[in-house]
C-alpha atoms as a PDB file:
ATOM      1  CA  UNK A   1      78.424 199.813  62.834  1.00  0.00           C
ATOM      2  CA  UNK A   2      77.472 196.553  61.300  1.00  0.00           C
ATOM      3  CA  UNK A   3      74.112 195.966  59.849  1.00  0.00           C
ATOM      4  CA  UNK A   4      72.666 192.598  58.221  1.00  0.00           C
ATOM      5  CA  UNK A   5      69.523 192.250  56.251  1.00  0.00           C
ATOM      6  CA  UNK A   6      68.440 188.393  55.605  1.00  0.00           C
ATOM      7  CA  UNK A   7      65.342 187.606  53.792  1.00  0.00           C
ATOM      8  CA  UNK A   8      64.331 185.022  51.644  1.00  0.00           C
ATOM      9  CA  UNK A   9      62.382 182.600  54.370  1.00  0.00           C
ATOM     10  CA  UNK A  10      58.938 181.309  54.129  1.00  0.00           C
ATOM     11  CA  UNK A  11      56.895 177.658  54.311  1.00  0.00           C
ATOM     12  CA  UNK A  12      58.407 174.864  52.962  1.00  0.00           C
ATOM     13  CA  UNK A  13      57.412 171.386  52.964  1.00  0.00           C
ATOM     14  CA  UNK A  14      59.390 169.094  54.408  1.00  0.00           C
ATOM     15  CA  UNK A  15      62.269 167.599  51.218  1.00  0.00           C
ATOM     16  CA  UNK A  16      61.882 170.947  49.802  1.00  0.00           C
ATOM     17  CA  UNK A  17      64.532 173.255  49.484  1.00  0.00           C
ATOM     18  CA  UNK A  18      64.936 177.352  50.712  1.00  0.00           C
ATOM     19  CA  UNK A  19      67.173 180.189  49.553  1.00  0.00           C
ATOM     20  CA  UNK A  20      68.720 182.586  52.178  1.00  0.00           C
ATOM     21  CA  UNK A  21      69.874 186.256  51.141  1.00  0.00           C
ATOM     22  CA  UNK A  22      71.765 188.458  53.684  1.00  0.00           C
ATOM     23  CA  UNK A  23      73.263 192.248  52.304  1.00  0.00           C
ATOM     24  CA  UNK A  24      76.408 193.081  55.114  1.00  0.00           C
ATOM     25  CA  UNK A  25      76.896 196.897  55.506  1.00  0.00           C
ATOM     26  CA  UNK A  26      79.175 198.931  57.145  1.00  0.00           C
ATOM     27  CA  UNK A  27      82.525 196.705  57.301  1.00  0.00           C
ATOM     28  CA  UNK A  28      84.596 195.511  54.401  1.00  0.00           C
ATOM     29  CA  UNK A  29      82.691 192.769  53.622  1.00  0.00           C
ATOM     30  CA  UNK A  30      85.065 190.834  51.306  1.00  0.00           C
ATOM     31  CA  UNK A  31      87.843 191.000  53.727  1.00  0.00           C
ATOM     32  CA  UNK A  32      85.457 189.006  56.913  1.00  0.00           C
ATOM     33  CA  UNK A  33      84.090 185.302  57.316  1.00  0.00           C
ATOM     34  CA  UNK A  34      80.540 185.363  57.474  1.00  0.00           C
ATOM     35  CA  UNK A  35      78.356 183.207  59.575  1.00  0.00           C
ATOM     36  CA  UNK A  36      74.722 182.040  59.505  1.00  0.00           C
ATOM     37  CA  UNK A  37      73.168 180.854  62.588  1.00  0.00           C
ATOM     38  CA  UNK A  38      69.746 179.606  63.330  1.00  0.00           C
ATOM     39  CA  UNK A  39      67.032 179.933  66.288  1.00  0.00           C
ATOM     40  CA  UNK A  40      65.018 177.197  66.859  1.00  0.00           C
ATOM     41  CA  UNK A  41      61.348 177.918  68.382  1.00  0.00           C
ATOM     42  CA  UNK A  42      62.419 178.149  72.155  1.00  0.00           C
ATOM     43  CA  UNK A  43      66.022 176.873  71.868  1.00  0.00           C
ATOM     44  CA  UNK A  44      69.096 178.466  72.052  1.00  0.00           C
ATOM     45  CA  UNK A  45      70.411 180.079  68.684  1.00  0.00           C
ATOM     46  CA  UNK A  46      72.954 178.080  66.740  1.00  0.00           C
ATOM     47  CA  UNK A  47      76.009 178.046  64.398  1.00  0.00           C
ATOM     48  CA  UNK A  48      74.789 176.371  60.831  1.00  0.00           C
ATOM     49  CA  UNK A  49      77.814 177.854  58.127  1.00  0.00           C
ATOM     50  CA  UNK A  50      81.126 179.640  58.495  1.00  0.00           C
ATOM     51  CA  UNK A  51      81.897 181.166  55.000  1.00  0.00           C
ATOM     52  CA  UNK A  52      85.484 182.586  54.135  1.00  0.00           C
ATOM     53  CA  UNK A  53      86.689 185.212  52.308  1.00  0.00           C
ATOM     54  CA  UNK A  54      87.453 182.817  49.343  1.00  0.00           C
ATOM     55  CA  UNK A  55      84.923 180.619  49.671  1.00  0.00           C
ATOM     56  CA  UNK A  56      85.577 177.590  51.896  1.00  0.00           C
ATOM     57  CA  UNK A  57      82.269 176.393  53.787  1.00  0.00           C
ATOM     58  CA  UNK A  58      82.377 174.824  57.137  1.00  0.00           C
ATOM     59  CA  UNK A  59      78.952 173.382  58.545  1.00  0.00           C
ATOM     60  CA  UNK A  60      77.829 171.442  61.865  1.00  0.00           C
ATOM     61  CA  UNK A  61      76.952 168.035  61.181  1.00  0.00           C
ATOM     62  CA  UNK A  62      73.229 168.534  61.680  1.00  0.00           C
ATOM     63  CA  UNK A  63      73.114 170.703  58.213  1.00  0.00           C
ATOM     64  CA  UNK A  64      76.408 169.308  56.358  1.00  0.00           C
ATOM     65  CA  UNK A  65      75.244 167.867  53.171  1.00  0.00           C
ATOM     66  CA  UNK A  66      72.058 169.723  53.085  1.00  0.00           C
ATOM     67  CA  UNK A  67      73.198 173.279  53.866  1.00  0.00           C
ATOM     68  CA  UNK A  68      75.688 175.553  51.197  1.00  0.00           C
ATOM     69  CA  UNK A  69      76.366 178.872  51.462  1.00  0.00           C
ATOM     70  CA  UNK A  70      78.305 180.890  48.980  1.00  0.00           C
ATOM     71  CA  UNK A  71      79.159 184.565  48.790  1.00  0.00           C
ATOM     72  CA  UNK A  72      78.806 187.280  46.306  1.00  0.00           C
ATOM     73  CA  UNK A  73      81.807 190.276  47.489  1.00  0.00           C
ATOM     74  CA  UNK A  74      80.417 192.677  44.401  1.00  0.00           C
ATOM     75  CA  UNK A  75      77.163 192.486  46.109  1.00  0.00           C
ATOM     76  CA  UNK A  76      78.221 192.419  49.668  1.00  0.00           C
ATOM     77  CA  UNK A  77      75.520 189.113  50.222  1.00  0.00           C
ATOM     78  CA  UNK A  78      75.633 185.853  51.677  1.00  0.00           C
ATOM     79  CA  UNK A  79      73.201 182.556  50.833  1.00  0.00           C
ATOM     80  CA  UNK A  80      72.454 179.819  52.477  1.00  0.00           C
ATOM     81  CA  UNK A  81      71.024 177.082  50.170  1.00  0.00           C
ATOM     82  CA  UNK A  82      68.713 174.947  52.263  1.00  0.00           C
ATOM     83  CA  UNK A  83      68.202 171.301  50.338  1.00  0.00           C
ATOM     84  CA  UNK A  84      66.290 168.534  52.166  1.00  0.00           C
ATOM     85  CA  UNK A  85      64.622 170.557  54.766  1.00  0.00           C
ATOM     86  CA  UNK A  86      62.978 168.482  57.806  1.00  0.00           C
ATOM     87  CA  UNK A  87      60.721 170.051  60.499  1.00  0.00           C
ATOM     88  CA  UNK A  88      64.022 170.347  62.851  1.00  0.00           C
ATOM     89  CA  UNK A  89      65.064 173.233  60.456  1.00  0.00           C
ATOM     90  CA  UNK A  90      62.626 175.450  61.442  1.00  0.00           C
ATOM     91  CA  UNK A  91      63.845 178.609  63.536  1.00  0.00           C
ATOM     92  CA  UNK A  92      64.655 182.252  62.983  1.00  0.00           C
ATOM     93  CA  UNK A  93      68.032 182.577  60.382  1.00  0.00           C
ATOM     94  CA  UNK A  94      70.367 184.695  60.982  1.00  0.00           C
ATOM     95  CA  UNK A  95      73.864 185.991  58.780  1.00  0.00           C
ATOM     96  CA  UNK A  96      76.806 187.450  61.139  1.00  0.00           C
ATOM     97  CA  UNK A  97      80.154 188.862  60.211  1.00  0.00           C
ATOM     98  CA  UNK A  98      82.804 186.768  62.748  1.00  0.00           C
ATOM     99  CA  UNK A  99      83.893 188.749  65.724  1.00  0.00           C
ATOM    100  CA  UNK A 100      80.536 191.310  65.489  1.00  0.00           C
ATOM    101  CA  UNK A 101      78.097 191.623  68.535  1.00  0.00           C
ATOM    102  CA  UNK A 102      75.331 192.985  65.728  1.00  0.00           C
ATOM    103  CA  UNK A 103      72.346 190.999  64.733  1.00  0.00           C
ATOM    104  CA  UNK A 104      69.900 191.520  62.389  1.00  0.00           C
ATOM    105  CA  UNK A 105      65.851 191.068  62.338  1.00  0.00           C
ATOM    106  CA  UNK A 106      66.636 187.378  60.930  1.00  0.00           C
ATOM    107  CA  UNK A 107      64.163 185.449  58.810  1.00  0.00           C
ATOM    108  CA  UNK A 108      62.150 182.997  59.854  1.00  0.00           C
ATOM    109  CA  UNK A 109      62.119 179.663  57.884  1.00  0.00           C
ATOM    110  CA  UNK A 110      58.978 176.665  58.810  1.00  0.00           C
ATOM    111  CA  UNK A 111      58.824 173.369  57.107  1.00  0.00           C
ATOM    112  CA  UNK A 112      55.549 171.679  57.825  1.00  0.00           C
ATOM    113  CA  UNK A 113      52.788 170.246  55.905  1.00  0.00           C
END
């Protein structure tokens, strides 16, 4: 069975910038694209990164530019660098392996004043 821990969320001010962790167990992690997705405060949860094995990053347009993530296989983690952050950003986080039905407790990420 799957499991994903994320941390690393908090406040942020709006133009400041967030680091996302998320540890994958149970699956060979170096061998699956990971995902992060985010859950907006009474929206529908959403697709912000697709992360493979060796590296390539895909993001939506609403993040691209503003949004990395890179992946550490030795540690079985994920991040999701967050640059620029606007109010929009705010939501629950969450880090996925592709193709699993598992999520985790997510983190929860608000940029306000």
């Amino acid at each position: 069975q799957e499991q994903f821990v994320e941390s690393g969320g908090g406040l942020v001010q709006p133009g400041g910038s967030l680091r996302l962790s998320c540890v994958g167990s149970g699956f060979p992690f170096s061998d699956e694209i990971m995902t992060w997705h985010r859950q907006p405060p009474g929206k529908a949860r959403e697709w912000v990164a697709n992360l493979w094995r060796g590296g390539a990053l895909m993001n939506p347009d609403s993040v691209r530019g503003r949004f990395t993530a890179i992946r550490d296989n030795a540690k079985n983690t994920v991040y999701l660098q967050m640059d620029s952050l606007s109010p929009e950003d705010t939501g629950v986080y969450y880090c996925q392996m592709v193709g699993s039905t598992t999520w985790g407790q997510g983190t929860q990420v608000t940029v306000s004043w």
